[in-house]
PDB file of N, CA and C in Angstrom:
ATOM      1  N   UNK A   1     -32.388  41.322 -47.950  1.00  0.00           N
ATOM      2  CA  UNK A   1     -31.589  41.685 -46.796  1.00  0.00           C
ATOM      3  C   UNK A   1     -30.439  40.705 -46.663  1.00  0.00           C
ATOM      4  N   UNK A   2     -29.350  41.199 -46.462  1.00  0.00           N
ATOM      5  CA  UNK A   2     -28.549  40.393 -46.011  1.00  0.00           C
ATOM      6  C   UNK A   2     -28.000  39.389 -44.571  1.00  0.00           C
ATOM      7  N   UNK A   3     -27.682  38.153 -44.654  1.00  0.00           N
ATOM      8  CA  UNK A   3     -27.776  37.319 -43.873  1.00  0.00           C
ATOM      9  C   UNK A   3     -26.446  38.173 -42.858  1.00  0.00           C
ATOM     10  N   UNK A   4     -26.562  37.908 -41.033  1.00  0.00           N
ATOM     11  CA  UNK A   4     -25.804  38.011 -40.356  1.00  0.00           C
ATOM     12  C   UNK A   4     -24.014  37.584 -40.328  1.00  0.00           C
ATOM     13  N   UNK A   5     -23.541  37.889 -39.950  1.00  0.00           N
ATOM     14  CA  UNK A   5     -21.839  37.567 -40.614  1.00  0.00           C
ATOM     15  C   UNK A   5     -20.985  37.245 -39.243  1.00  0.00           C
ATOM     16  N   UNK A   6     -21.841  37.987 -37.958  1.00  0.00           N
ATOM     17  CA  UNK A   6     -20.946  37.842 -37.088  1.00  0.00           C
ATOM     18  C   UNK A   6     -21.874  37.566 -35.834  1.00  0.00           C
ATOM     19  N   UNK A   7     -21.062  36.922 -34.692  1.00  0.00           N
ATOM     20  CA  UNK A   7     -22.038  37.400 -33.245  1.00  0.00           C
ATOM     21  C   UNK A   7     -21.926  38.778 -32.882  1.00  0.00           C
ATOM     22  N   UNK A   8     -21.978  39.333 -33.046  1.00  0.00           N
ATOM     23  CA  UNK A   8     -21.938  40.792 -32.422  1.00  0.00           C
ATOM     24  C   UNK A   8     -23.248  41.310 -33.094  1.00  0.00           C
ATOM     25  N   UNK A   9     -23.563  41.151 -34.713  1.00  0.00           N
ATOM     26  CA  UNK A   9     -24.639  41.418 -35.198  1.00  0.00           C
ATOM     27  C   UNK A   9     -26.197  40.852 -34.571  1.00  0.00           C
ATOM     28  N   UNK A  10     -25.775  39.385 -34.257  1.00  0.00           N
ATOM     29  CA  UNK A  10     -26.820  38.387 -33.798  1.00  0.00           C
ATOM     30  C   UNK A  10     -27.271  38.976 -32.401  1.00  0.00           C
ATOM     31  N   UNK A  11     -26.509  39.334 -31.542  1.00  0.00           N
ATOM     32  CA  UNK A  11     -26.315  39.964 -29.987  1.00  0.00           C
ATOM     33  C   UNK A  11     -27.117  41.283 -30.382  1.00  0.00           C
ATOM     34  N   UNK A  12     -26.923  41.940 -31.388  1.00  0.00           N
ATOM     35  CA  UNK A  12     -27.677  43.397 -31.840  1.00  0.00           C
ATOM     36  C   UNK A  12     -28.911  43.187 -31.889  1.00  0.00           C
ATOM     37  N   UNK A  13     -29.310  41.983 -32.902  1.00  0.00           N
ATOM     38  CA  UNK A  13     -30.890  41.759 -33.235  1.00  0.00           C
ATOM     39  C   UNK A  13     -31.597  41.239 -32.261  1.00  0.00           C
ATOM     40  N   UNK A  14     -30.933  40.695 -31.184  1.00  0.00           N
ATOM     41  CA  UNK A  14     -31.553  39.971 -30.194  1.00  0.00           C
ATOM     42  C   UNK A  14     -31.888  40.563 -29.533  1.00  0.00           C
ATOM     43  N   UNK A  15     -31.241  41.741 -29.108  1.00  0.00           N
ATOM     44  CA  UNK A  15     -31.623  43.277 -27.975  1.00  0.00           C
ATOM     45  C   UNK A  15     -32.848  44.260 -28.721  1.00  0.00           C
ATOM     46  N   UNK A  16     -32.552  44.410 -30.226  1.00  0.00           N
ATOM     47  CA  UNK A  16     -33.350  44.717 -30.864  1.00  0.00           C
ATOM     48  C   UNK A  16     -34.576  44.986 -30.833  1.00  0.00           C
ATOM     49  N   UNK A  17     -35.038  42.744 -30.783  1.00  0.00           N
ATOM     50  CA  UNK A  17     -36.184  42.317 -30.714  1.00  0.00           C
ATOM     51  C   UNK A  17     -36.661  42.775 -29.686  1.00  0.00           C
ATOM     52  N   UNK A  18     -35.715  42.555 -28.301  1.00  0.00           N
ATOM     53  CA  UNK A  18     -36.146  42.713 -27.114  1.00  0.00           C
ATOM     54  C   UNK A  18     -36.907  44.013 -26.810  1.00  0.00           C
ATOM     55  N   UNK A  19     -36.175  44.948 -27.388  1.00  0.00           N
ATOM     56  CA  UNK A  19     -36.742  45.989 -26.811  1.00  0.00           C
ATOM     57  C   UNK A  19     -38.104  46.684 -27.077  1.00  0.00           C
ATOM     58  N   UNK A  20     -38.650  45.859 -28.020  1.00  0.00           N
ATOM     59  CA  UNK A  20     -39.997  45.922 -28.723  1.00  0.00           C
ATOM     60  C   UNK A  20     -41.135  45.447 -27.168  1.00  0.00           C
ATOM     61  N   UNK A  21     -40.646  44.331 -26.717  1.00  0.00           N
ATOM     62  CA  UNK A  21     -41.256  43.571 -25.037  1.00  0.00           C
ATOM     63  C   UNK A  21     -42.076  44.470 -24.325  1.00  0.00           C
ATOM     64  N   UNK A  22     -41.433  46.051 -24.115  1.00  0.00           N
ATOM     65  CA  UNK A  22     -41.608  46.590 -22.875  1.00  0.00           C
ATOM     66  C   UNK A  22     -41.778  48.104 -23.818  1.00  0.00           C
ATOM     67  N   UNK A  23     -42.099  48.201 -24.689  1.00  0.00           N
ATOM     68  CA  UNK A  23     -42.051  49.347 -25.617  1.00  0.00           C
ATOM     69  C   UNK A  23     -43.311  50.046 -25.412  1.00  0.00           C
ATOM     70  N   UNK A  24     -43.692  51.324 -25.259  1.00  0.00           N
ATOM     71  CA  UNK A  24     -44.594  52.234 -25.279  1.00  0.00           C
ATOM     72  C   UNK A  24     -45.383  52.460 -26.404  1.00  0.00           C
ATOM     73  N   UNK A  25     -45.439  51.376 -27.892  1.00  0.00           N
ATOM     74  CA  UNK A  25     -46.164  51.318 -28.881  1.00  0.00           C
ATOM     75  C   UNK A  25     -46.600  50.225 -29.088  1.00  0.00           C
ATOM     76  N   UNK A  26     -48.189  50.151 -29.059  1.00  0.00           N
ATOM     77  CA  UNK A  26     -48.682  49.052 -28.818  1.00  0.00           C
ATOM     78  C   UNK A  26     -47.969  47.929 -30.126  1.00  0.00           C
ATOM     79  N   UNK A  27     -47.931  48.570 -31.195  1.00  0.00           N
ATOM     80  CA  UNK A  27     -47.749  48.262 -32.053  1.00  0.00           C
ATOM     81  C   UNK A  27     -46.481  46.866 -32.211  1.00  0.00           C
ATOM     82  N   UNK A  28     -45.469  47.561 -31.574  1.00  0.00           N
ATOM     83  CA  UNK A  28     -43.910  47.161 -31.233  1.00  0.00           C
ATOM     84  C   UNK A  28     -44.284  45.873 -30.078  1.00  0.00           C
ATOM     85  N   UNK A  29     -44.970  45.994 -29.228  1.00  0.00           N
ATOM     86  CA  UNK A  29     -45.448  45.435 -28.419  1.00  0.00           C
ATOM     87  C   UNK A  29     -46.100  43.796 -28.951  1.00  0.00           C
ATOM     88  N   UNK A  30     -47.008  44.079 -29.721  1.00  0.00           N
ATOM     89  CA  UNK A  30     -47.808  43.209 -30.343  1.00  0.00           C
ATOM     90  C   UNK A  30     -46.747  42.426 -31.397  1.00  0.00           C
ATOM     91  N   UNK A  31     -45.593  42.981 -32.275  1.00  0.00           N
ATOM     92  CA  UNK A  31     -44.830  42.350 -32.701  1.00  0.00           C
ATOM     93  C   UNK A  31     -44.205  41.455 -31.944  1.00  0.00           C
ATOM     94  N   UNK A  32     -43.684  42.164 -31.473  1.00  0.00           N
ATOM     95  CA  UNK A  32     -42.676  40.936 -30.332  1.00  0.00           C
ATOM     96  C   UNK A  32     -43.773  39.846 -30.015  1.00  0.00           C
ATOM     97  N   UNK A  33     -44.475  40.304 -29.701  1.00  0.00           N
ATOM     98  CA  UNK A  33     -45.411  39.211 -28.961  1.00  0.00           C
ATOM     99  C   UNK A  33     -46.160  37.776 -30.202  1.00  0.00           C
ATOM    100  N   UNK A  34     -45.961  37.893 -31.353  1.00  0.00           N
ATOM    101  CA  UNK A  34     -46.970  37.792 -32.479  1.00  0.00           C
ATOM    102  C   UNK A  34     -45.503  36.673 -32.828  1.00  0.00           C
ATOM    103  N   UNK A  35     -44.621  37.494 -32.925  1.00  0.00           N
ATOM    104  CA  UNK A  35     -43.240  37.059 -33.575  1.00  0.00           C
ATOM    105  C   UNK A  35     -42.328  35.821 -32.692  1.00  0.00           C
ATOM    106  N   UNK A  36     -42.585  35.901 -31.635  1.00  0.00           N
ATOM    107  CA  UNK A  36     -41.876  34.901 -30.554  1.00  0.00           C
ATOM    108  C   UNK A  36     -43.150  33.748 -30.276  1.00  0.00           C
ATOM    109  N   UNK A  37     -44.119  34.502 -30.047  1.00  0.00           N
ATOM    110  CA  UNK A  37     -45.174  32.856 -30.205  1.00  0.00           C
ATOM    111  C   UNK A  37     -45.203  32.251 -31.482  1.00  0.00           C
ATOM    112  N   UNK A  38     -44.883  32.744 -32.598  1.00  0.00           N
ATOM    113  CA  UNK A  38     -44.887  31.925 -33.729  1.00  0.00           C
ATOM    114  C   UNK A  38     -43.320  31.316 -34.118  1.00  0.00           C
ATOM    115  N   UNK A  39     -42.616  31.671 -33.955  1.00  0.00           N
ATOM    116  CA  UNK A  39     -41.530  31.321 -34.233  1.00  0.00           C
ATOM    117  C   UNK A  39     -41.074  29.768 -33.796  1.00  0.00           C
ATOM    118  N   UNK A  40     -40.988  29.099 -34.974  1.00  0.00           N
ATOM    119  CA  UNK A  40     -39.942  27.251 -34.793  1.00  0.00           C
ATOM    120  C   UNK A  40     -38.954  27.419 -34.245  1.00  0.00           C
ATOM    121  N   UNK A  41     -37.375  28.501 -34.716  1.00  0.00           N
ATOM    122  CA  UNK A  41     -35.876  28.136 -34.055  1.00  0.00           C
ATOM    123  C   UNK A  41     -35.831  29.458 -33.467  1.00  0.00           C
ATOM    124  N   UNK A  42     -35.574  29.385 -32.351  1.00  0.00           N
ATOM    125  CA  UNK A  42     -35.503  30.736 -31.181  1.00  0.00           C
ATOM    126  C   UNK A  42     -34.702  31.202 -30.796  1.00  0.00           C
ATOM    127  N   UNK A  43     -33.569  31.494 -31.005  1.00  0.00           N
ATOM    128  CA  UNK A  43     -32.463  32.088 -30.266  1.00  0.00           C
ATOM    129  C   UNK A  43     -32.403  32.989 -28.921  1.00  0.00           C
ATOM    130  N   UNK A  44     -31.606  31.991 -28.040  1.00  0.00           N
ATOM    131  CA  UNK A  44     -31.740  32.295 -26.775  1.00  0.00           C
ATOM    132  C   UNK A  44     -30.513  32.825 -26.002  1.00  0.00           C
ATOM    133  N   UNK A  45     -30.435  34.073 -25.644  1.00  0.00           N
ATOM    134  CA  UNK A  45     -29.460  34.559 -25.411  1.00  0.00           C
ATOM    135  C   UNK A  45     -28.863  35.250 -23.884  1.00  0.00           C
ATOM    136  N   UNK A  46     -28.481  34.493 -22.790  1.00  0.00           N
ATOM    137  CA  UNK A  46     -28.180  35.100 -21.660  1.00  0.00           C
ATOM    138  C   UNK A  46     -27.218  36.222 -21.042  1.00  0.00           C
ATOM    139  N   UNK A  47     -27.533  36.867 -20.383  1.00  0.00           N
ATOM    140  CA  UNK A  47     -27.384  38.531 -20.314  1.00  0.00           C
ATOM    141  C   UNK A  47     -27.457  38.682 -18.970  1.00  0.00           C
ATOM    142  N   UNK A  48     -26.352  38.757 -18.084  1.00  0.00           N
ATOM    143  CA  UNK A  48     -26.770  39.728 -16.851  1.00  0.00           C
ATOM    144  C   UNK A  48     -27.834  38.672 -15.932  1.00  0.00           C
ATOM    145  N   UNK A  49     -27.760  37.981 -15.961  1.00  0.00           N
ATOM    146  CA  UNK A  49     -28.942  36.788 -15.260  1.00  0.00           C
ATOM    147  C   UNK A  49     -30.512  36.721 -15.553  1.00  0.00           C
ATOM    148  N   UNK A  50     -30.673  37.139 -17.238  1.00  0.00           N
ATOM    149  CA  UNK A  50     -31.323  37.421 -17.560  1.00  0.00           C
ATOM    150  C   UNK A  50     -31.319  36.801 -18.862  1.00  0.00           C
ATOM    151  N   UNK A  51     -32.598  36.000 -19.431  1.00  0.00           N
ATOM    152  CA  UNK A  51     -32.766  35.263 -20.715  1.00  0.00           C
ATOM    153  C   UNK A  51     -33.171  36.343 -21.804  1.00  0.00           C
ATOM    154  N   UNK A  52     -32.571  36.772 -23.133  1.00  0.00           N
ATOM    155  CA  UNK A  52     -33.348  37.458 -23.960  1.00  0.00           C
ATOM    156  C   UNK A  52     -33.720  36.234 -25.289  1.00  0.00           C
ATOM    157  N   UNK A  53     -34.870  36.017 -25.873  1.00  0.00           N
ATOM    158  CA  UNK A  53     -35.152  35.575 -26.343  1.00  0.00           C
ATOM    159  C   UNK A  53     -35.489  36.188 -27.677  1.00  0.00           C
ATOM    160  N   UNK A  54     -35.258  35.328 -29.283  1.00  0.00           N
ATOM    161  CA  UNK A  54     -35.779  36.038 -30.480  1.00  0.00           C
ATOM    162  C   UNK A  54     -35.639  34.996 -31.727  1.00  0.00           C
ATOM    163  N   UNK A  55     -36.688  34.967 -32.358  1.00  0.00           N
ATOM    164  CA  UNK A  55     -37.073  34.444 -33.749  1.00  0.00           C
ATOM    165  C   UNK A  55     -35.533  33.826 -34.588  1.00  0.00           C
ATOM    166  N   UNK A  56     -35.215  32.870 -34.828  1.00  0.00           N
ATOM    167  CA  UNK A  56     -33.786  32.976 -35.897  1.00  0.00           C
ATOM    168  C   UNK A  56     -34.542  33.849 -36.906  1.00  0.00           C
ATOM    169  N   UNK A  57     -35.096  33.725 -37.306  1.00  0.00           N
ATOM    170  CA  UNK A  57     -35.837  35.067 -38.672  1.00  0.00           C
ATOM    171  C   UNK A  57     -35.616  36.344 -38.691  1.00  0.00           C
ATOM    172  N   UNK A  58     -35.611  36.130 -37.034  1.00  0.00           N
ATOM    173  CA  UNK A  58     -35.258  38.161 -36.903  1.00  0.00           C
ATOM    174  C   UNK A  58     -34.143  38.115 -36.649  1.00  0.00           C
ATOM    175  N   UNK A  59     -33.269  37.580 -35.713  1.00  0.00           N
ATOM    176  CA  UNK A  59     -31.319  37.645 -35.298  1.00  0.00           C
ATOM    177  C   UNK A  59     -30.969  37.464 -37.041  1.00  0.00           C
ATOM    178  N   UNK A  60     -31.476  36.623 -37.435  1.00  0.00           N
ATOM    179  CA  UNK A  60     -30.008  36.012 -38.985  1.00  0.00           C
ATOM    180  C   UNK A  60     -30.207  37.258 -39.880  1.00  0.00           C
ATOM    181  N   UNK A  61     -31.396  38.304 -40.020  1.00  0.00           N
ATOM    182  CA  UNK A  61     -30.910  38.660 -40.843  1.00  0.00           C
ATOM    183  C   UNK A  61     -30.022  40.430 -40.422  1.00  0.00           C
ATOM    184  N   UNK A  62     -29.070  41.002 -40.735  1.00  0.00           N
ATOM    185  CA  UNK A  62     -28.034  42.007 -39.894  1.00  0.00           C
ATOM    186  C   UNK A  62     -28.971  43.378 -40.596  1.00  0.00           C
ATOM    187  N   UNK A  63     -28.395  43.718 -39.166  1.00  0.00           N
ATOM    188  CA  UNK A  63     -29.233  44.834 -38.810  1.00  0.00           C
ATOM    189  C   UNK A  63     -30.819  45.048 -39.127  1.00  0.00           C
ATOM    190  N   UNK A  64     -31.295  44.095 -38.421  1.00  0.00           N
ATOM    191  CA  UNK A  64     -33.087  44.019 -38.447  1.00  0.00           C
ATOM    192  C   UNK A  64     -33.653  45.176 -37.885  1.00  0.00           C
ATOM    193  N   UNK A  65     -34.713  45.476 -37.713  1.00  0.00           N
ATOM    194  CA  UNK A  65     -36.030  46.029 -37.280  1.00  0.00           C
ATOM    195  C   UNK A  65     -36.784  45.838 -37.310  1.00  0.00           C
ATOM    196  N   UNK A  66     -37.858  45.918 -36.726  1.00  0.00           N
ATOM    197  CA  UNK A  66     -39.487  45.337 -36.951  1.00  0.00           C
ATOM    198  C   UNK A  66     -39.939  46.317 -38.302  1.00  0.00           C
ATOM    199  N   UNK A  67     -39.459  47.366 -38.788  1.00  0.00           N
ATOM    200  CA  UNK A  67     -39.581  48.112 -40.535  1.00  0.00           C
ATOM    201  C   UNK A  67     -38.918  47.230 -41.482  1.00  0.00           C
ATOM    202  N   UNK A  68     -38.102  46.850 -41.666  1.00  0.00           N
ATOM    203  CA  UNK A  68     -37.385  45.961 -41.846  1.00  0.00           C
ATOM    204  C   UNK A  68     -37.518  44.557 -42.212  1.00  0.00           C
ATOM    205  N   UNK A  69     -37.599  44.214 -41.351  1.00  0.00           N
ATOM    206  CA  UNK A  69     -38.869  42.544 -41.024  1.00  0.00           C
ATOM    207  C   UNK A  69     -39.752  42.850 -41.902  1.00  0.00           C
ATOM    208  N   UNK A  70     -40.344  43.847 -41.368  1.00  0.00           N
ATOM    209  CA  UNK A  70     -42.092  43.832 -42.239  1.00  0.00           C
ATOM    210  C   UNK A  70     -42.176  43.723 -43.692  1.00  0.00           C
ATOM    211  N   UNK A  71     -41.252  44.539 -43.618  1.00  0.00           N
ATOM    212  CA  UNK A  71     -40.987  44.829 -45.420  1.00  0.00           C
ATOM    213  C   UNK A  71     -40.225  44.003 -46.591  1.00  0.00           C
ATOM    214  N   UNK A  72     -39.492  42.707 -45.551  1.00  0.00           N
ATOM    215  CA  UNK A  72     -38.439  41.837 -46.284  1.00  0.00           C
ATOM    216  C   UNK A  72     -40.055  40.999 -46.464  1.00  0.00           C
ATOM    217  N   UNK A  73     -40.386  40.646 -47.657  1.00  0.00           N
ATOM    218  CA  UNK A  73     -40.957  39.226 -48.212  1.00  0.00           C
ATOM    219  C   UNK A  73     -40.322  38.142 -48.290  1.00  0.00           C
ATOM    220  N   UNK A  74     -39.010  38.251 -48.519  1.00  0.00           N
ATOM    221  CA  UNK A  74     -38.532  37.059 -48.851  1.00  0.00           C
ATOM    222  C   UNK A  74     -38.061  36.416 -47.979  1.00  0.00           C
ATOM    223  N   UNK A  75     -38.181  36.733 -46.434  1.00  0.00           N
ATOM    224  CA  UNK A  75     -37.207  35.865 -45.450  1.00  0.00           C
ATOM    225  C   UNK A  75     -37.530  34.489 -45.277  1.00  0.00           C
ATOM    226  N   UNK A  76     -36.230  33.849 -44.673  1.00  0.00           N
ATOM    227  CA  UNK A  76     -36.914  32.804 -44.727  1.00  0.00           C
ATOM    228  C   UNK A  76     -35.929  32.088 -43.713  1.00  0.00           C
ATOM    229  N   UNK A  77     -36.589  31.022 -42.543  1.00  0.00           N
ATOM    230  CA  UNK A  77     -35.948  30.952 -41.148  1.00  0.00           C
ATOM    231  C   UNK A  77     -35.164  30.049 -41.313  1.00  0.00           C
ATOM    232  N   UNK A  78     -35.083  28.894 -42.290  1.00  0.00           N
ATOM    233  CA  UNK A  78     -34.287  28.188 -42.813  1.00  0.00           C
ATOM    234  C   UNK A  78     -32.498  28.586 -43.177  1.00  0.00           C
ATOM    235  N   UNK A  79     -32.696  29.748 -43.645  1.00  0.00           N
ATOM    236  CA  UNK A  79     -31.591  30.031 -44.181  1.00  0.00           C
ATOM    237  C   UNK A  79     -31.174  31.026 -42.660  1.00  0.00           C
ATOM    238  N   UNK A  80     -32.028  31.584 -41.951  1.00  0.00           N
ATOM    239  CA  UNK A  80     -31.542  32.303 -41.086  1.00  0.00           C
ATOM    240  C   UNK A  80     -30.360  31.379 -39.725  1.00  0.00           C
ATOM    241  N   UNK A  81     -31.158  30.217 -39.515  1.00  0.00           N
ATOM    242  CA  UNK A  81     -31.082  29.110 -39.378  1.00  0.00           C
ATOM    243  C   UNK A  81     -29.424  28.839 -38.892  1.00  0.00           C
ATOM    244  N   UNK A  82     -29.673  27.963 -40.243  1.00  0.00           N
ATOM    245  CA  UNK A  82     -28.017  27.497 -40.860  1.00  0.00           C
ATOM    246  C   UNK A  82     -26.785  28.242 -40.719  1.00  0.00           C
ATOM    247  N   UNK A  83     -27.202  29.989 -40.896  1.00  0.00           N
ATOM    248  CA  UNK A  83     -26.501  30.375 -40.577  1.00  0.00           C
ATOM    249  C   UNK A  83     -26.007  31.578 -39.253  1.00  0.00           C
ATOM    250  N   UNK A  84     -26.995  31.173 -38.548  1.00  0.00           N
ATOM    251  CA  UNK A  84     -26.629  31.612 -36.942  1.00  0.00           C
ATOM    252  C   UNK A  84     -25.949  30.143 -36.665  1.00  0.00           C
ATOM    253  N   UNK A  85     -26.258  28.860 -37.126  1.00  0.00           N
ATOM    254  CA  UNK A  85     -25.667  28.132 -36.014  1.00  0.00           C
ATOM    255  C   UNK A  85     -24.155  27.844 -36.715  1.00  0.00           C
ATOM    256  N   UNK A  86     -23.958  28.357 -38.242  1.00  0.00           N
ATOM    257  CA  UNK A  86     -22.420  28.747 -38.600  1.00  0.00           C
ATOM    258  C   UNK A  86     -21.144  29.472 -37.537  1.00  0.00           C
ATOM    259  N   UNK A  87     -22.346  30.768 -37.566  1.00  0.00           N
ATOM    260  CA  UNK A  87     -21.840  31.603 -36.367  1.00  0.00           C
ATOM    261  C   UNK A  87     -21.588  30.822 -35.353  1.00  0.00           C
ATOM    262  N   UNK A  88     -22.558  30.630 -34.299  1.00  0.00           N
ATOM    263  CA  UNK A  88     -22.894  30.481 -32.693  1.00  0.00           C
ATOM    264  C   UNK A  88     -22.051  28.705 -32.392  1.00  0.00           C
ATOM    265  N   UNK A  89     -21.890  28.326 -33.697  1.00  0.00           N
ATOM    266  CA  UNK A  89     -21.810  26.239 -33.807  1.00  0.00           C
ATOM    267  C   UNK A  89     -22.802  25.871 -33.008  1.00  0.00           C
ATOM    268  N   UNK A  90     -23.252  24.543 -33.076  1.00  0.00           N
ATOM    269  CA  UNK A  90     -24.665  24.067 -33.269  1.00  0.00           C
ATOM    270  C   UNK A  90     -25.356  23.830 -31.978  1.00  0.00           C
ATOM    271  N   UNK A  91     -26.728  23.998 -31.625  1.00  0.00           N
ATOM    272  CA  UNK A  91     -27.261  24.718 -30.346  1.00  0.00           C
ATOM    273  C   UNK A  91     -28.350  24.487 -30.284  1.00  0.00           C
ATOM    274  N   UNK A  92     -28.815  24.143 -31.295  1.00  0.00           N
ATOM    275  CA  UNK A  92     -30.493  23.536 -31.540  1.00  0.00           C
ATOM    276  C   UNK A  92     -30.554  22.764 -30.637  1.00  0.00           C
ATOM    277  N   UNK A  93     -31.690  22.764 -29.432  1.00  0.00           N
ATOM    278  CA  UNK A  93     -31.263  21.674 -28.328  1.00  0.00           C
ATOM    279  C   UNK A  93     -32.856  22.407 -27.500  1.00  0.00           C
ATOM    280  N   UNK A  94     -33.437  21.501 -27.251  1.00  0.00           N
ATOM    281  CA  UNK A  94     -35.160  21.432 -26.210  1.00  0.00           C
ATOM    282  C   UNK A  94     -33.875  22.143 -25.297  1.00  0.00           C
ATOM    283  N   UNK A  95     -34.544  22.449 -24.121  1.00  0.00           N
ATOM    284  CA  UNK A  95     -34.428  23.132 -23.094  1.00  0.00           C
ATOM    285  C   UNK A  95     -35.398  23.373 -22.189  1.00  0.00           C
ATOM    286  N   UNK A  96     -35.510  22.792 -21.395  1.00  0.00           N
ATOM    287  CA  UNK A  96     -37.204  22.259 -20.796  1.00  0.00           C
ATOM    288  C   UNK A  96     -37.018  23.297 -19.278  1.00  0.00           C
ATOM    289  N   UNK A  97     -35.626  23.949 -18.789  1.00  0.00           N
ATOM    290  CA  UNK A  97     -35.047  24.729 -17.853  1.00  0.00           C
ATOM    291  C   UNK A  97     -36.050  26.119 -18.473  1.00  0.00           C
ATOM    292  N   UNK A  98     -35.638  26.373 -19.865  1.00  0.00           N
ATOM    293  CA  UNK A  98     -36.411  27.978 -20.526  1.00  0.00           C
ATOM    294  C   UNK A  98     -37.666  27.298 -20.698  1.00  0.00           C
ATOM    295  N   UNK A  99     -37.925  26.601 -21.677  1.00  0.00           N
ATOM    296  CA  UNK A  99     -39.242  26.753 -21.660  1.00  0.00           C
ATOM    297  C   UNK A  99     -40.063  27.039 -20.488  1.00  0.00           C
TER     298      UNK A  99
END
């Protein structure tokens, strides 16, 4: 899969993820949920007075899905990483307000 290129893509995957949260398949449900408690670099994205939260694993790579996700073996959050904070410039930062 190819790595993200722009914010507008990153803003896509992040709504993406989100919408898995509140989804009518348990399935979609249990991802999100599986995928954000495990996740090291998190991308955190404010909206409307509202935090959306998501995996760098899932935003870096463009045009994700949880089909998608599932099926990439090779991802890897490192590289997703490096290059969201290309995009976004650098942001890695505790936040003890979200947590």
């Amino acid at each position: 899969m190819e790595l993200v290129n722009n914010e507008r893509k990153i803003v896509q995957n992040v709504l993406e993820f989100n919408s898995y949260r509140n989804s009518g398949d348990e399935q979609e449900r249990q991802f999100y949920s599986d995928r954000l408690r495990g996740g090291w670099q998190i991308v955190c994205l404010p909206r409307n007075g509202q935090y959306f939260f998501c995996p760098s694993r899932f935003a870096g790579y463009a045009n994700n899905t949880l089909t998608r996700h599932n099926a990439f073996s090779e991802k890897h959050g490192g590289e997703t990483t490096v290059r969201i904070n290309r995009i976004l410039g650098p942001g890695i930062a505790e936040n003890t307000d979200i947590e």
